[in-house]
C-alpha atoms as a PDB file:
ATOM      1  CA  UNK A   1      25.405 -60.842 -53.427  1.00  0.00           C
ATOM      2  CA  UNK A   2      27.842 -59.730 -50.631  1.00  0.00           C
ATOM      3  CA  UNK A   3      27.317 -56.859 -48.326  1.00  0.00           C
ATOM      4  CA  UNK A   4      29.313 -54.429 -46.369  1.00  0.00           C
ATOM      5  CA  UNK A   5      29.092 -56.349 -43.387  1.00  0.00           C
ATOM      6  CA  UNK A   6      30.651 -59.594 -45.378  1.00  0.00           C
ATOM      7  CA  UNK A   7      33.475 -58.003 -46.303  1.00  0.00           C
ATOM      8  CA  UNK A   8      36.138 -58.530 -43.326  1.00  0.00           C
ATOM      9  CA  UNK A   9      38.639 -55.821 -44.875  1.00  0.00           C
ATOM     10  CA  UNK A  10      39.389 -52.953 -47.535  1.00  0.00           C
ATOM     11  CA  UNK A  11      42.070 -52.107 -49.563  1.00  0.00           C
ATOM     12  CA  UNK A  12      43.789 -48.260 -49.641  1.00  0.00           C
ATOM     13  CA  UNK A  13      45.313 -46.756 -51.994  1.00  0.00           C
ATOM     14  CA  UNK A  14      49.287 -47.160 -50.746  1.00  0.00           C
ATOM     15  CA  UNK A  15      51.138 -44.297 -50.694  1.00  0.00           C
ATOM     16  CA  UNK A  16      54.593 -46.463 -50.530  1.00  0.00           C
ATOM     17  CA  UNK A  17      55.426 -45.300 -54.531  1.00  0.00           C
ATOM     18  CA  UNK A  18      54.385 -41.670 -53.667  1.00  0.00           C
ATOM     19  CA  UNK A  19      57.531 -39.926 -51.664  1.00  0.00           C
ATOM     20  CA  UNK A  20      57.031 -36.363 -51.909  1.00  0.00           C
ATOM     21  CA  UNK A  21      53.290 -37.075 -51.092  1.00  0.00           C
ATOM     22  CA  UNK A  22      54.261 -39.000 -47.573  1.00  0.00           C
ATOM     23  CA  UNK A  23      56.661 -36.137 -46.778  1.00  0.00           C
ATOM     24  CA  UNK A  24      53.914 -33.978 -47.219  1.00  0.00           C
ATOM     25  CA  UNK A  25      51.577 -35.877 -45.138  1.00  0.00           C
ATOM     26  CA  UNK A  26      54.195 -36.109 -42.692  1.00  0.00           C
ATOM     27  CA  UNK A  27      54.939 -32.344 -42.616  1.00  0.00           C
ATOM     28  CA  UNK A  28      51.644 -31.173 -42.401  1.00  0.00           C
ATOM     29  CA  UNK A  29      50.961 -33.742 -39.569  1.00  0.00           C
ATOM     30  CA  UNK A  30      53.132 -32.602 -37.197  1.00  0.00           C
ATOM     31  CA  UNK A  31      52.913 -28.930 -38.113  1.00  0.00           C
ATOM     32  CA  UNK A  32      48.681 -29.626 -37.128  1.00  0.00           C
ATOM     33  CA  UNK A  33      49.844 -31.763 -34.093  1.00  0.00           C
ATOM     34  CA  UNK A  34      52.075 -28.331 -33.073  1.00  0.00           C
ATOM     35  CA  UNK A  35      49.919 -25.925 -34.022  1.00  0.00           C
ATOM     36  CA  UNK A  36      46.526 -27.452 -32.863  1.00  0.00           C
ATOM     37  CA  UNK A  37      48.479 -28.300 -29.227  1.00  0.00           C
ATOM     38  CA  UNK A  38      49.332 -25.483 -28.208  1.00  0.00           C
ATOM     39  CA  UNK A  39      46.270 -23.767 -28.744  1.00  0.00           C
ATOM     40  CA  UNK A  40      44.800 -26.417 -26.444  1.00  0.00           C
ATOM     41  CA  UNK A  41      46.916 -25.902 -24.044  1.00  0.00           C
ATOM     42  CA  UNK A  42      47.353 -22.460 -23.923  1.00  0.00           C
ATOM     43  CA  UNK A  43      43.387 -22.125 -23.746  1.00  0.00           C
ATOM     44  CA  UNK A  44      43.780 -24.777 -20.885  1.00  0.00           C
ATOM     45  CA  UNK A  45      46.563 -22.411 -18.602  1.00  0.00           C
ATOM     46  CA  UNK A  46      45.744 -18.980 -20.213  1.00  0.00           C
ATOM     47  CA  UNK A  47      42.843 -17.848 -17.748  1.00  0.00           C
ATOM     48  CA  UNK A  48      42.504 -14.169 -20.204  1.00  0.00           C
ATOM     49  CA  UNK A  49      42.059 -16.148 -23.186  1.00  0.00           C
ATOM     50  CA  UNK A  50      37.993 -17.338 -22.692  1.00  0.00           C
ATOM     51  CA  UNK A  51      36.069 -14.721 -24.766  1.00  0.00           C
ATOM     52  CA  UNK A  52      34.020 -15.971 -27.221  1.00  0.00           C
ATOM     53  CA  UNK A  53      36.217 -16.443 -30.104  1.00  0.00           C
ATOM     54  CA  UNK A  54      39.105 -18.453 -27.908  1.00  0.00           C
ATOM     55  CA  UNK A  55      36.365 -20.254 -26.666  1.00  0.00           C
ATOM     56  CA  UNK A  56      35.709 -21.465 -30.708  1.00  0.00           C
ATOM     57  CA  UNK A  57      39.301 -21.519 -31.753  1.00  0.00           C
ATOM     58  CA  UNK A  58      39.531 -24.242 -28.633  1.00  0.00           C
ATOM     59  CA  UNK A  59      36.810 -26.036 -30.043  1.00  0.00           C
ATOM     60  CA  UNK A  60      38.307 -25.999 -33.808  1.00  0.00           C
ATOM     61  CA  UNK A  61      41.862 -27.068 -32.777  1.00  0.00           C
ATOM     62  CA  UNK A  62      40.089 -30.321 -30.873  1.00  0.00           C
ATOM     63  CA  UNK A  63      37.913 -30.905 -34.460  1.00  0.00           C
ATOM     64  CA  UNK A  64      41.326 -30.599 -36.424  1.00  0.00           C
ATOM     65  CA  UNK A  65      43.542 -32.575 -34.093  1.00  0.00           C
ATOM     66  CA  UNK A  66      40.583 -35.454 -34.545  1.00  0.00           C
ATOM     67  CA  UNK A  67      40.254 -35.052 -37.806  1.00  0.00           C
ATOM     68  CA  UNK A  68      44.125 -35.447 -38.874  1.00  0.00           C
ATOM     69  CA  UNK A  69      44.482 -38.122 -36.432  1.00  0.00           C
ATOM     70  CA  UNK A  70      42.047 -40.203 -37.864  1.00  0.00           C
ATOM     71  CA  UNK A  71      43.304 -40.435 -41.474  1.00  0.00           C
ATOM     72  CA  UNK A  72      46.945 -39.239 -41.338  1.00  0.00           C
ATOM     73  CA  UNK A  73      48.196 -42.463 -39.357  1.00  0.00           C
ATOM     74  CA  UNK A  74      47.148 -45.516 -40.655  1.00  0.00           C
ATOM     75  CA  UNK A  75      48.003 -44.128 -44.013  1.00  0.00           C
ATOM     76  CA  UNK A  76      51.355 -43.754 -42.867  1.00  0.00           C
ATOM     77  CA  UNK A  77      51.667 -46.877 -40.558  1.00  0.00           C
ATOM     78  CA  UNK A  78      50.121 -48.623 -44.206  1.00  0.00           C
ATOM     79  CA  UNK A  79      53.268 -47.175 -46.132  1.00  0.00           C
ATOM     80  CA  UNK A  80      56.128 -47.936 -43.211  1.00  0.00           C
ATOM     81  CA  UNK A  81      54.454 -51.572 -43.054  1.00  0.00           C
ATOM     82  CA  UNK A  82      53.905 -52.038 -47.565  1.00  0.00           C
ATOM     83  CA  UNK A  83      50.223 -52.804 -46.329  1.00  0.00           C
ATOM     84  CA  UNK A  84      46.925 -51.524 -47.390  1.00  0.00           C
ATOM     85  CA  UNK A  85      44.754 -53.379 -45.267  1.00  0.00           C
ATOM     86  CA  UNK A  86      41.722 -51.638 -43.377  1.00  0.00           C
ATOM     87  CA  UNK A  87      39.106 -53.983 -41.517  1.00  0.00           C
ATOM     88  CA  UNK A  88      35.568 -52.964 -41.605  1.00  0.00           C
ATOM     89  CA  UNK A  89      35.098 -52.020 -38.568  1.00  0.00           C
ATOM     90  CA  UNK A  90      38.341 -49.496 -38.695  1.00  0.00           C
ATOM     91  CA  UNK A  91      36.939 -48.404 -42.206  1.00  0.00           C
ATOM     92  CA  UNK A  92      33.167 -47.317 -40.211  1.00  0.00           C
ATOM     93  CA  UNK A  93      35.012 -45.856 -37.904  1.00  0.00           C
ATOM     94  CA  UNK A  94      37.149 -44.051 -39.830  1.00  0.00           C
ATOM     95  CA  UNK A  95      33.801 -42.904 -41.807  1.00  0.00           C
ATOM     96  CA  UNK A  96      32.111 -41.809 -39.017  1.00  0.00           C
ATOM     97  CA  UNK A  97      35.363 -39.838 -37.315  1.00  0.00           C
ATOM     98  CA  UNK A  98      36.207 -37.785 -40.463  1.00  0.00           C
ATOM     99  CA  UNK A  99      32.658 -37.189 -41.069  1.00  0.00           C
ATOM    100  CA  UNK A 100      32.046 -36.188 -37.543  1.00  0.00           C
ATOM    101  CA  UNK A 101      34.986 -33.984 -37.098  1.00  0.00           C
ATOM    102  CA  UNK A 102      34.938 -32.298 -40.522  1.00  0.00           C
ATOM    103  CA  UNK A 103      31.096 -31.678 -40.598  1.00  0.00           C
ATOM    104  CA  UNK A 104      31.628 -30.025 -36.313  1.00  0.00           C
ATOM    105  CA  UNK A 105      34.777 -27.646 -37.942  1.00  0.00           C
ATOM    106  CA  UNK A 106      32.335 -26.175 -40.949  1.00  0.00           C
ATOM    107  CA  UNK A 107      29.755 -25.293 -38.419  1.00  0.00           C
ATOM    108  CA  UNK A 108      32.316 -24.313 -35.982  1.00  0.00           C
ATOM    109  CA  UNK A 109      33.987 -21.670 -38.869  1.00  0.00           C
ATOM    110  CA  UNK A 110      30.447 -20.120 -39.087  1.00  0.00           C
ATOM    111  CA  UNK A 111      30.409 -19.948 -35.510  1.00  0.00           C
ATOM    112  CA  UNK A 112      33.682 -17.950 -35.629  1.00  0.00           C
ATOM    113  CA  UNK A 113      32.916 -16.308 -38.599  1.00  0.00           C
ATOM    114  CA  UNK A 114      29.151 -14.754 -37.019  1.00  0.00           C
ATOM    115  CA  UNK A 115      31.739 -13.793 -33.880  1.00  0.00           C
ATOM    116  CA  UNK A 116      33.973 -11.516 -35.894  1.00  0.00           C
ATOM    117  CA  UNK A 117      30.757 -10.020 -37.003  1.00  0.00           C
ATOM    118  CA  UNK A 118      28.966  -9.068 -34.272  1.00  0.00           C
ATOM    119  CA  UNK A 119      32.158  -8.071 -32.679  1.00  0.00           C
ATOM    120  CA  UNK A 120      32.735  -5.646 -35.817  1.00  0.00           C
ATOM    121  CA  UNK A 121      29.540  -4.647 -37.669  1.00  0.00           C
ATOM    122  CA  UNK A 122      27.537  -5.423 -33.917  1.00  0.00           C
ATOM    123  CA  UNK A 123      29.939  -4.187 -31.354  1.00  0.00           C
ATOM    124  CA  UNK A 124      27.040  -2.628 -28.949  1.00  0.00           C
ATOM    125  CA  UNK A 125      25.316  -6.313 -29.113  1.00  0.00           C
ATOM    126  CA  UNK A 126      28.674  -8.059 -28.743  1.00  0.00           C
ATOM    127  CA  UNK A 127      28.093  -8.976 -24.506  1.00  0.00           C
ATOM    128  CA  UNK A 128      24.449  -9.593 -25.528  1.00  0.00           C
ATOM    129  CA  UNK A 129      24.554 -12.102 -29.113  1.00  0.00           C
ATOM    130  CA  UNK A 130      27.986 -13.628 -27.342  1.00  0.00           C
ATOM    131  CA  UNK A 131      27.711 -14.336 -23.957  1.00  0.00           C
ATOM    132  CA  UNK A 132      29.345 -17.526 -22.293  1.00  0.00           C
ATOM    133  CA  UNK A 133      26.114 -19.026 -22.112  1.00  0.00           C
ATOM    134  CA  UNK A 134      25.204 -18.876 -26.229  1.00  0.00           C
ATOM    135  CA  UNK A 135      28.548 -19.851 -26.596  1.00  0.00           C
ATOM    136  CA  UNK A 136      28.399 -22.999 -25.223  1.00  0.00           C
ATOM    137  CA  UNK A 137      24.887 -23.823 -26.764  1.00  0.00           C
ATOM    138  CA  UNK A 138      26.460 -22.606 -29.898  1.00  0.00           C
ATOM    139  CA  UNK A 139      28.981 -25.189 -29.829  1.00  0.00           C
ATOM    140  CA  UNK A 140      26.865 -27.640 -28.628  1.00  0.00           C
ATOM    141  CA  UNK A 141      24.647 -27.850 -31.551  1.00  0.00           C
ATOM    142  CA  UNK A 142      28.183 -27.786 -33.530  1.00  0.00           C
ATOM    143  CA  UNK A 143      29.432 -30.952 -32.174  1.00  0.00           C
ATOM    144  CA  UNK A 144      25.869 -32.515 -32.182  1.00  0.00           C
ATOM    145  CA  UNK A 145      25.041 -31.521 -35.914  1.00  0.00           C
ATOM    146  CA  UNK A 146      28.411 -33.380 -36.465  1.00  0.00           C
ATOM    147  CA  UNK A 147      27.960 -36.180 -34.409  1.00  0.00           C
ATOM    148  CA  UNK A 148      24.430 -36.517 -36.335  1.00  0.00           C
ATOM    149  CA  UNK A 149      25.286 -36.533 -40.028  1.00  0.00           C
ATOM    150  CA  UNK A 150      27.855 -38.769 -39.474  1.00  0.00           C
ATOM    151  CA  UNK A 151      26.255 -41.429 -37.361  1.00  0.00           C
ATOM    152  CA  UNK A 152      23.461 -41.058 -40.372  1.00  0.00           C
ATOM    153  CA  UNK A 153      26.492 -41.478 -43.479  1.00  0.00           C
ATOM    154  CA  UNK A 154      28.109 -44.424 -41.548  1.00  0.00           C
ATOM    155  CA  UNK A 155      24.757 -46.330 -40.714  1.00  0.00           C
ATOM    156  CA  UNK A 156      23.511 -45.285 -44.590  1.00  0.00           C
ATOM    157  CA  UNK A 157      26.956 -46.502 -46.273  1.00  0.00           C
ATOM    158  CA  UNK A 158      27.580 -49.479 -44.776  1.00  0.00           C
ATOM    159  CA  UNK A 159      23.961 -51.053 -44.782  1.00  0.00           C
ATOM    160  CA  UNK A 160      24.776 -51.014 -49.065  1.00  0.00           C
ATOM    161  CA  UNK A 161      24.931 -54.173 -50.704  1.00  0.00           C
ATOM    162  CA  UNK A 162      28.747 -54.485 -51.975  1.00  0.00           C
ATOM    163  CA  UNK A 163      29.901 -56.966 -55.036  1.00  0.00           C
ATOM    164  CA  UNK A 164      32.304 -55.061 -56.397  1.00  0.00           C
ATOM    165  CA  UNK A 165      36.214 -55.534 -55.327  1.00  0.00           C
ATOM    166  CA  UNK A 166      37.047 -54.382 -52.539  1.00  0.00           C
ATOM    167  CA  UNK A 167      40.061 -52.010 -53.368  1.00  0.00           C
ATOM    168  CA  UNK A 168      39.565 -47.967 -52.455  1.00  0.00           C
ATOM    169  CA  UNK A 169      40.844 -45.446 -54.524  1.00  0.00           C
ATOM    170  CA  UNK A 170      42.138 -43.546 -51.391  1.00  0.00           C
ATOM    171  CA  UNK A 171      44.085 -43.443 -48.589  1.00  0.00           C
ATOM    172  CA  UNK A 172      41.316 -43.159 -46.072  1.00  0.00           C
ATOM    173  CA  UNK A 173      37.794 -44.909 -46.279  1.00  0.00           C
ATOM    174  CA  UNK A 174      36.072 -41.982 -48.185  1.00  0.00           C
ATOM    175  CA  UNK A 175      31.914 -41.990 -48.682  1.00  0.00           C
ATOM    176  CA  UNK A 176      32.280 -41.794 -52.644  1.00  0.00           C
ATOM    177  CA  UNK A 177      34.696 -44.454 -53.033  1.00  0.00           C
ATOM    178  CA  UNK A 178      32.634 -46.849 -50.964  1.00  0.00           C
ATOM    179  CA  UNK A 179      29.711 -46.192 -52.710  1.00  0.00           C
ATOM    180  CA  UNK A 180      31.593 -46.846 -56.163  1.00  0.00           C
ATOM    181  CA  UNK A 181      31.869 -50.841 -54.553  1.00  0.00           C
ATOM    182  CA  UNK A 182      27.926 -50.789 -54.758  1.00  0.00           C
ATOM    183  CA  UNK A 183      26.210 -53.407 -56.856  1.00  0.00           C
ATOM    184  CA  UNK A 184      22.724 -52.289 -56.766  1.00  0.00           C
ATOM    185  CA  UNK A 185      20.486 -49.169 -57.007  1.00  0.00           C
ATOM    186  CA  UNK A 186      20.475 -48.489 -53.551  1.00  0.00           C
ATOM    187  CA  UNK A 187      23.442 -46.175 -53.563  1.00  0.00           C
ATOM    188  CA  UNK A 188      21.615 -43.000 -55.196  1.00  0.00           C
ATOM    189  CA  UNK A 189      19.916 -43.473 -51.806  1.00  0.00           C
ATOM    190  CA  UNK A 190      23.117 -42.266 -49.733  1.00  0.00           C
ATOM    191  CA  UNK A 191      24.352 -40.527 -52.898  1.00  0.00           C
ATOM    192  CA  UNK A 192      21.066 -38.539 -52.279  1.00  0.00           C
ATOM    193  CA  UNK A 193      21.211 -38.270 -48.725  1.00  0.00           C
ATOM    194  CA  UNK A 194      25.111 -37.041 -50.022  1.00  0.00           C
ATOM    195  CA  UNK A 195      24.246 -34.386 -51.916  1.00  0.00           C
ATOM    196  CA  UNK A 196      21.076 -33.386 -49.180  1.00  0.00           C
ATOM    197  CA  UNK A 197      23.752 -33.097 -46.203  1.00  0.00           C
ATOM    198  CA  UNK A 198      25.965 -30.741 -48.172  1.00  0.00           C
ATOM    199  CA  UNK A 199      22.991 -28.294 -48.539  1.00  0.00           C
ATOM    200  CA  UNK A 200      23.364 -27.374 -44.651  1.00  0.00           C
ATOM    201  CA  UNK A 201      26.750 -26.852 -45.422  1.00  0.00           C
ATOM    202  CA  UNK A 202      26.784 -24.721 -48.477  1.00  0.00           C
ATOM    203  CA  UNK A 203      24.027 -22.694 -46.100  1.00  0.00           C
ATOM    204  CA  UNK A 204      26.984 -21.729 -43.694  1.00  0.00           C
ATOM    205  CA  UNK A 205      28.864 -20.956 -46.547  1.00  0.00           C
ATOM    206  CA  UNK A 206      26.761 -18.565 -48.287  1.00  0.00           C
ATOM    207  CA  UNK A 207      26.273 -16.846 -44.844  1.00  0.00           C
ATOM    208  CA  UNK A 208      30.025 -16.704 -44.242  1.00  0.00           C
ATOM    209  CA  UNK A 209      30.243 -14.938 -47.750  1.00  0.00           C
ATOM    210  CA  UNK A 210      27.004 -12.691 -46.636  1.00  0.00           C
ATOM    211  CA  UNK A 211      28.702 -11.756 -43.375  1.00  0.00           C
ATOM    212  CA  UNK A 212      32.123 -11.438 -44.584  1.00  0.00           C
ATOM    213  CA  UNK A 213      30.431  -8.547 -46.894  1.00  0.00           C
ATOM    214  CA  UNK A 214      29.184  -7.085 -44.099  1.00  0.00           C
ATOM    215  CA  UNK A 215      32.202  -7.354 -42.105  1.00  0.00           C
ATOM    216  CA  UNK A 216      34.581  -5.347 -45.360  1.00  0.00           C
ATOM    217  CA  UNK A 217      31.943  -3.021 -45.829  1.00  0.00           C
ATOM    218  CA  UNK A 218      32.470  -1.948 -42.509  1.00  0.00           C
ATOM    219  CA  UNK A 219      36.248  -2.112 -42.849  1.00  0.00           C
ATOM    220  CA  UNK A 220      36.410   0.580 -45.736  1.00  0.00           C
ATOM    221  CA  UNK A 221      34.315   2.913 -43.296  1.00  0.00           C
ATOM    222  CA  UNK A 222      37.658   2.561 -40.991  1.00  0.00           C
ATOM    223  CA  UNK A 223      38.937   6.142 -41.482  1.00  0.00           C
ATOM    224  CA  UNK A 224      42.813   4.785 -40.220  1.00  0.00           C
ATOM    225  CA  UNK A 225      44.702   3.049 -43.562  1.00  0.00           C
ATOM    226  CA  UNK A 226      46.465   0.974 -40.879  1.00  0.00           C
ATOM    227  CA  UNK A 227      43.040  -0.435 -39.323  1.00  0.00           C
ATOM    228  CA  UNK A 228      41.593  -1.104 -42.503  1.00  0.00           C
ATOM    229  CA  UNK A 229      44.932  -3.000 -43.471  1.00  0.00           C
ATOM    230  CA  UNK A 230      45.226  -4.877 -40.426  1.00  0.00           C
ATOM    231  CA  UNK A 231      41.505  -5.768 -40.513  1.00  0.00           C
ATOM    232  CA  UNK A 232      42.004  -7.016 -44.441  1.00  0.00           C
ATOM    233  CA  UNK A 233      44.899  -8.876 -43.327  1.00  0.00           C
ATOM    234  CA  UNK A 234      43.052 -10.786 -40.836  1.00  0.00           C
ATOM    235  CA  UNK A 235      39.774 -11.660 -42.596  1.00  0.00           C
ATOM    236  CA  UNK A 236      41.155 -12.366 -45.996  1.00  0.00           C
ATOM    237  CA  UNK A 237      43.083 -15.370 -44.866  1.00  0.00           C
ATOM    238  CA  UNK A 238      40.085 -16.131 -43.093  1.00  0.00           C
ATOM    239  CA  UNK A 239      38.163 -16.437 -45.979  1.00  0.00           C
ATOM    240  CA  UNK A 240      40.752 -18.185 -48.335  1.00  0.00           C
ATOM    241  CA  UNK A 241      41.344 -21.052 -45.944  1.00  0.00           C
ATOM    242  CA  UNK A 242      37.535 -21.530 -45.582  1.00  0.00           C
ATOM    243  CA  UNK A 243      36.471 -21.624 -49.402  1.00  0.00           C
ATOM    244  CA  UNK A 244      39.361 -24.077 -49.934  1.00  0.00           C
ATOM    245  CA  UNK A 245      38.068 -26.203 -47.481  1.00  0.00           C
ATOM    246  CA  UNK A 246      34.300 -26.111 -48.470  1.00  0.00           C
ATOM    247  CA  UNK A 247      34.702 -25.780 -52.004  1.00  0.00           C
ATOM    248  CA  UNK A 248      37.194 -29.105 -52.202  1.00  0.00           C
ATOM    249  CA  UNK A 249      35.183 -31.161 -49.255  1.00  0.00           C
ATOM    250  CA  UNK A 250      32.220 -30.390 -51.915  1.00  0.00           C
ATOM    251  CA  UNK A 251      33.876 -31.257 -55.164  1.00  0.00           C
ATOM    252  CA  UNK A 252      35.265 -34.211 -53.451  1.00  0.00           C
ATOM    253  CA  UNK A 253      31.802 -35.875 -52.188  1.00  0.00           C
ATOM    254  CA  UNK A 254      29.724 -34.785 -55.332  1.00  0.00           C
ATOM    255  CA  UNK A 255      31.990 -34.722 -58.284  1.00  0.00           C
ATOM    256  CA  UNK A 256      30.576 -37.087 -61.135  1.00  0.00           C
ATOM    257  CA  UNK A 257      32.597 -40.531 -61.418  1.00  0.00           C
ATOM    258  CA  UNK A 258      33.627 -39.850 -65.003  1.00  0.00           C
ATOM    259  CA  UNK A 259      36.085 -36.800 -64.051  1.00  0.00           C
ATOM    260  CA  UNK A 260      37.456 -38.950 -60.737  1.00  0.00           C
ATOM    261  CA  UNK A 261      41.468 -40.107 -61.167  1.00  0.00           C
ATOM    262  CA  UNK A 262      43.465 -41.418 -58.600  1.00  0.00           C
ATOM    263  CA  UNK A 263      45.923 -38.536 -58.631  1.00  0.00           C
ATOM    264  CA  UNK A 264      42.981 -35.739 -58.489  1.00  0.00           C
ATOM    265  CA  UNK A 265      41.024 -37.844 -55.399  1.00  0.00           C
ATOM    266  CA  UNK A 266      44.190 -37.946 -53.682  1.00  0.00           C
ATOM    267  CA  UNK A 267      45.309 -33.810 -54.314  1.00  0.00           C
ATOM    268  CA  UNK A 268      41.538 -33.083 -53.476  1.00  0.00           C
ATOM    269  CA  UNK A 269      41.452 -35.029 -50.471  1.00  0.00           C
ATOM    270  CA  UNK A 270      44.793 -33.901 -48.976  1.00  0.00           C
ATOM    271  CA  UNK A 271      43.306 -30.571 -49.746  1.00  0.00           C
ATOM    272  CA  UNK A 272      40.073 -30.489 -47.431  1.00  0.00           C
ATOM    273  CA  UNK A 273      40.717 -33.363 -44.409  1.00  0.00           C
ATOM    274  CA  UNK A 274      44.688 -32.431 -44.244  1.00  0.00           C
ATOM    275  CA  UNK A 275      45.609 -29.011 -45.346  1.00  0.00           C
ATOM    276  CA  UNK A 276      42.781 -27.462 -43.135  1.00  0.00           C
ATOM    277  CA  UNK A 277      44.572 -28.630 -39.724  1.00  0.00           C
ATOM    278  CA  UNK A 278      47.694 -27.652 -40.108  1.00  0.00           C
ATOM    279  CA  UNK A 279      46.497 -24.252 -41.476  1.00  0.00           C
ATOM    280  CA  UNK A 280      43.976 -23.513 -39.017  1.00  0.00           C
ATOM    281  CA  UNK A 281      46.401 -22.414 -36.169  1.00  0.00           C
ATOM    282  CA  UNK A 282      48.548 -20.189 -38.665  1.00  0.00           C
ATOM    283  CA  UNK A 283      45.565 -18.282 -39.981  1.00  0.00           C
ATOM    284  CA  UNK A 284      43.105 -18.236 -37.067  1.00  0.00           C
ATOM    285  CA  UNK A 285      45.036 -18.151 -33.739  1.00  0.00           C
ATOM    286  CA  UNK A 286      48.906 -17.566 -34.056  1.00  0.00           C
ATOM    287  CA  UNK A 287      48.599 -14.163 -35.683  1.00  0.00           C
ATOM    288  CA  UNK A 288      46.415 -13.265 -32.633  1.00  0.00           C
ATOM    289  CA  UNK A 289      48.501 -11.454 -30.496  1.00  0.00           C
ATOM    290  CA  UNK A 290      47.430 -12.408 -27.458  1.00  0.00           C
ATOM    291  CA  UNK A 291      47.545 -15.837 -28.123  1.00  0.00           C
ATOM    292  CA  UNK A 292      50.969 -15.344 -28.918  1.00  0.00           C
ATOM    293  CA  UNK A 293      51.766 -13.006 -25.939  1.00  0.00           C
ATOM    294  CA  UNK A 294      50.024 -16.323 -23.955  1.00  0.00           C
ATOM    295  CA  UNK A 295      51.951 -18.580 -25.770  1.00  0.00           C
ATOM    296  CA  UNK A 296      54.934 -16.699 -25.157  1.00  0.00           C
ATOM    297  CA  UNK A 297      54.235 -16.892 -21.238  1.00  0.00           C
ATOM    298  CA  UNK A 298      53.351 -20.298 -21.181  1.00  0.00           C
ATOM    299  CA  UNK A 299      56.833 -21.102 -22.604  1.00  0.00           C
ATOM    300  CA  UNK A 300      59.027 -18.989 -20.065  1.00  0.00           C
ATOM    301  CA  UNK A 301      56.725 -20.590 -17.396  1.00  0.00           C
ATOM    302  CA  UNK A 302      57.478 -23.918 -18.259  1.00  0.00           C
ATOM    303  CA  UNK A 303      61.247 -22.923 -19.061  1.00  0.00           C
ATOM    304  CA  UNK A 304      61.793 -21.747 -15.401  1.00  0.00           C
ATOM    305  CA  UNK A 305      60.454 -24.412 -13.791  1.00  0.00           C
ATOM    306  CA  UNK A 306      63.096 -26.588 -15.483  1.00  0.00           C
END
């Protein structure tokens, strides 16, 4: 009986056959790479933009620049090249980045969402609940919680015993496909530490929902119809993009084996580790106007200087 640490490579799903999906995976890179940079560096020259909610939006355009970078280009490099090869090491890696990076954005999104709370439904508190301070320790505990679970998944994965061939059903190195190379029993012991992690994050979820009540009750006590539209407009989106990505990043990780197919891992995948990036700056930051008014500065500075 082979284990993980035997096995010198894997084998991903090639995307080669799949045009329209490498287009796609193309497009959405560079729209994340776009989006997600100039965020960064408009929080990096923008000296207005460092209340509490640019201070999160910084830290979710780092999470989704990570987390797109570590899947997006060897999948493409594998389909320019015709390979599928992935060594173990890159494969644990690539475990541990996507896991770190996706687990820091959920938190983060709670973080952002319990902002636009306070700042609505807790306005008096704002200064108080928000200050720089919390912030930081806020996102500290973000980016540790991430950098937690997945040093636990990658350690717990690849300590399995693996017999089974060594092919993925994916494009990245994915926890559930891994675990479907076990030969031996001891895979309900990650599949159970699986299905434990996700309670944390079905916890921010719920109080996303909870707060996001809050927040539109609040809303429809707005007597202007323009405020309450503008307000709709901005949380709504809010709210879609964040159930897509929990509610997929779930299915994906806990959905039984006997309803798994190639084409839905792929579409589900896509949908939480690559959608998410290249969405994020759309929904969260560019209709902000004064990120865009920053933006739009930081452009004509950098246009007169040439």
């Amino acid at each position: 009986m082979s284990n993980s640490s035997s096995i010198s490579h894997f084998l991903l799903l090639p995307l080669a056959d799949m045009r329209q999906l490498q287009l796609l995976h193309l497009c959405l890179f560079l729209a994340a790479l776009l989006g997600n940079g100039l965020i960064i560096s408009a929080g990096a020259c923008g000296q207005h933009l460092h209340s509490p909610m640019f201070f999160f939006l910084l830290s979710l355009a780092l999470t989704d620049l990570g987390s797109i970078c570590t899947t997006v280009p060897k999948a493409m490099h594998n389909s320019l090249w015709g390979s599928r090869h992935i060594s173990s090491t890159g494969c644990a890696a690539q475990v541990f980045l996507i896991v770190f990076f996706l687990g820091t954005e959920d938190f983060l999104l709670t973080l952002m969402c319990y902002d636009c709370y306070v700042s609505i439904c807790k306005a008096l508190h704002y200064g108080t609940l928000l200050g720089s301070r919390a912030c930081a320790h806020m996102a500290a505990a973000a980016w540790a919680s991430g950098f937690l679970t997945a040093l636990l998944h990658t350690a717990n994965t690849f300590s399995l015993s693996l017999c089974q061939d060594n092919a993925l059903g994916q494009f990245f190195c994915e926890i559930p496909h891994i675990l479907r190379l076990s030969c031996s029993d001891t895979y309900l012991r990650e599949f159970g530490l699986l299905a434990f992690s996700t309670s944390p994050f079905l916890g921010c979820f719920v109080f996303m929902l909870l707060s996001y009540v809050q927040i539109f009750r609040a809303v429809l006590r707005i007597p202007s119809e323009q405020g309450r539209h503008k307000a709709f407009c901005t949380c709504l989106p809010h709210l879609a993009v964040v159930s897509l990505f929990i509610s997929t990043g779930t299915f994906a990780h806990l959905k039984p084996p006997s309803i798994s197919s190639p084409s839905l891992d792929v579409v589900v995948s896509v949908l939480y580790s690559v959608v998410p990036p290249a969405l994020n700056p759309l929904i969260y930051s560019l209709r902000n106007q004064e990120l865009k008014d920053a933006l739009r500065k930081m452009m004509t500075l950098s246009f007169q200087k040439q």
